[in-house]
Protein backbone atom coordinates (compact mmCIF):
# COMPACT_ATOMS: atom_id res chain seq x y z
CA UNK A 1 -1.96 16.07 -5.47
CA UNK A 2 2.16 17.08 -5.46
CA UNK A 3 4.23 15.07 -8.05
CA UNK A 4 5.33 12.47 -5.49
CA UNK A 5 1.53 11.36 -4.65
CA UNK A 6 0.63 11.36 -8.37
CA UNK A 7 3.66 8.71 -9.01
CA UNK A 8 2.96 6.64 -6.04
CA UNK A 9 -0.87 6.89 -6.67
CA UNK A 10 -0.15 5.48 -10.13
CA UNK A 11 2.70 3.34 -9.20
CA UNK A 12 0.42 1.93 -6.64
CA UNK A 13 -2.55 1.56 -9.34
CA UNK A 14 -0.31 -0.41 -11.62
CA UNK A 15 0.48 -2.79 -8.56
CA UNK A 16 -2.89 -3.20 -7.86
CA UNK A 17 -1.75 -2.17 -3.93
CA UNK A 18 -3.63 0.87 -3.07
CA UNK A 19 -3.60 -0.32 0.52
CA UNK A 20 0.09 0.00 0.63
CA UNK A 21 -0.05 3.52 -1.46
CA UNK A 22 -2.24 4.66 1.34
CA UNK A 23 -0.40 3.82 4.16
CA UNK A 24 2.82 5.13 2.32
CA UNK A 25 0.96 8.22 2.13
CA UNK A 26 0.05 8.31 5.69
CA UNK A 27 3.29 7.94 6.61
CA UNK A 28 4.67 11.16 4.09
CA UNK A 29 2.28 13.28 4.83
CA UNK A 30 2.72 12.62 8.86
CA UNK A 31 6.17 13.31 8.05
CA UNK A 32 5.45 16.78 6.25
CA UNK A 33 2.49 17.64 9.96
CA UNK A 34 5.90 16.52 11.78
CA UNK A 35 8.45 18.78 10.15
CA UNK A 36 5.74 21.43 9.91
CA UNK A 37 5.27 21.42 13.32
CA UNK A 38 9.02 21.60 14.49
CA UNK A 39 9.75 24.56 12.42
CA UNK A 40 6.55 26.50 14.19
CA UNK A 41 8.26 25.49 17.67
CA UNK A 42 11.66 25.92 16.23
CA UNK A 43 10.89 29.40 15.40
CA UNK A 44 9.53 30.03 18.55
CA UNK A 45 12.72 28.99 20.44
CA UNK A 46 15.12 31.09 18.82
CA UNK A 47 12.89 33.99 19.80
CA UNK A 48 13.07 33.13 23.30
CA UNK A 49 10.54 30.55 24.36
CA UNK A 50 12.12 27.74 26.19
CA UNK A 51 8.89 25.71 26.57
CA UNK A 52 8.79 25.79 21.94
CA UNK A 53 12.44 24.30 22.33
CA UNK A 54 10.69 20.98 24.52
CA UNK A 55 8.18 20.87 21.73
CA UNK A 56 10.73 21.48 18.81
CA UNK A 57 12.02 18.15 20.69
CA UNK A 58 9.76 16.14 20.61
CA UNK A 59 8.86 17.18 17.22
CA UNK A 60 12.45 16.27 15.83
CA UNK A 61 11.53 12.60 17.79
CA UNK A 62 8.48 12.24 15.84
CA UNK A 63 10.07 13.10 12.86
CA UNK A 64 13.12 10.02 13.87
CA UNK A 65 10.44 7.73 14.12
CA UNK A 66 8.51 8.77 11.13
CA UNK A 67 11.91 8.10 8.79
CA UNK A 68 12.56 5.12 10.64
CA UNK A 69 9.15 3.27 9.67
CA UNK A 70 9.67 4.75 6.61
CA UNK A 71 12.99 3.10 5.82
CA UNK A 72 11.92 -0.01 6.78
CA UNK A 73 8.78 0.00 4.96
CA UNK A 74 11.07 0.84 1.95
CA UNK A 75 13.30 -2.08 2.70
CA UNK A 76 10.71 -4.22 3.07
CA UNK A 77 9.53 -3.58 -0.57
CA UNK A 78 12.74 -3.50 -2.32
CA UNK A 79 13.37 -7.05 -0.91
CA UNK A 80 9.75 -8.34 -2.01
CA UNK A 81 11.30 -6.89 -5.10
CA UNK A 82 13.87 -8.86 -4.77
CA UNK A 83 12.00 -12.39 -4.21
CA UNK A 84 9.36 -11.50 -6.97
CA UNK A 85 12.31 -11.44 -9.66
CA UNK A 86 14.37 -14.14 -7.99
């Protein structure tokens, strides 16, 4: 478990909201596949394969969508935040 996982694992324990420490997980480490996979087609591009640069594509979409739900889910929480002190 990297340093980020441990303090959202016990961030999430002290909230009593594993199901949200999951699914922030989920969407981290489908972030990480994401960017894993773009730099395999990436690579693959620069050394002359046009069909890797279509995948390196879609890849970088993924990875838009990815940070996208993550933002939100992080907005989403900080106003909750918000509300819970207010």
């Amino acid at each position: 478990m990297c340093s980020l996982e441990r303090r959202l694992y016990l961030k999430c324990i002290n909230n009593s909201s594993l199901f949200s420490l999951k699914v922030i997980m989920s969407v981290s480490q489908d972030l990480l596949n994401a960017v894993e996979l773009w730099k395999v087609e990436d690579e693959k591009f620069f050394k002359g394969n046009n069909s890797a640069g279509t995948r390196a594509r879609k890849a970088l979409q993924e990875i838009a969508k990815l940070v996208k739900s993550r933002r939100a889910e992080i907005t989403e929480e900080k106003n909750s935040r918000k509300e819970a002190k207010g």
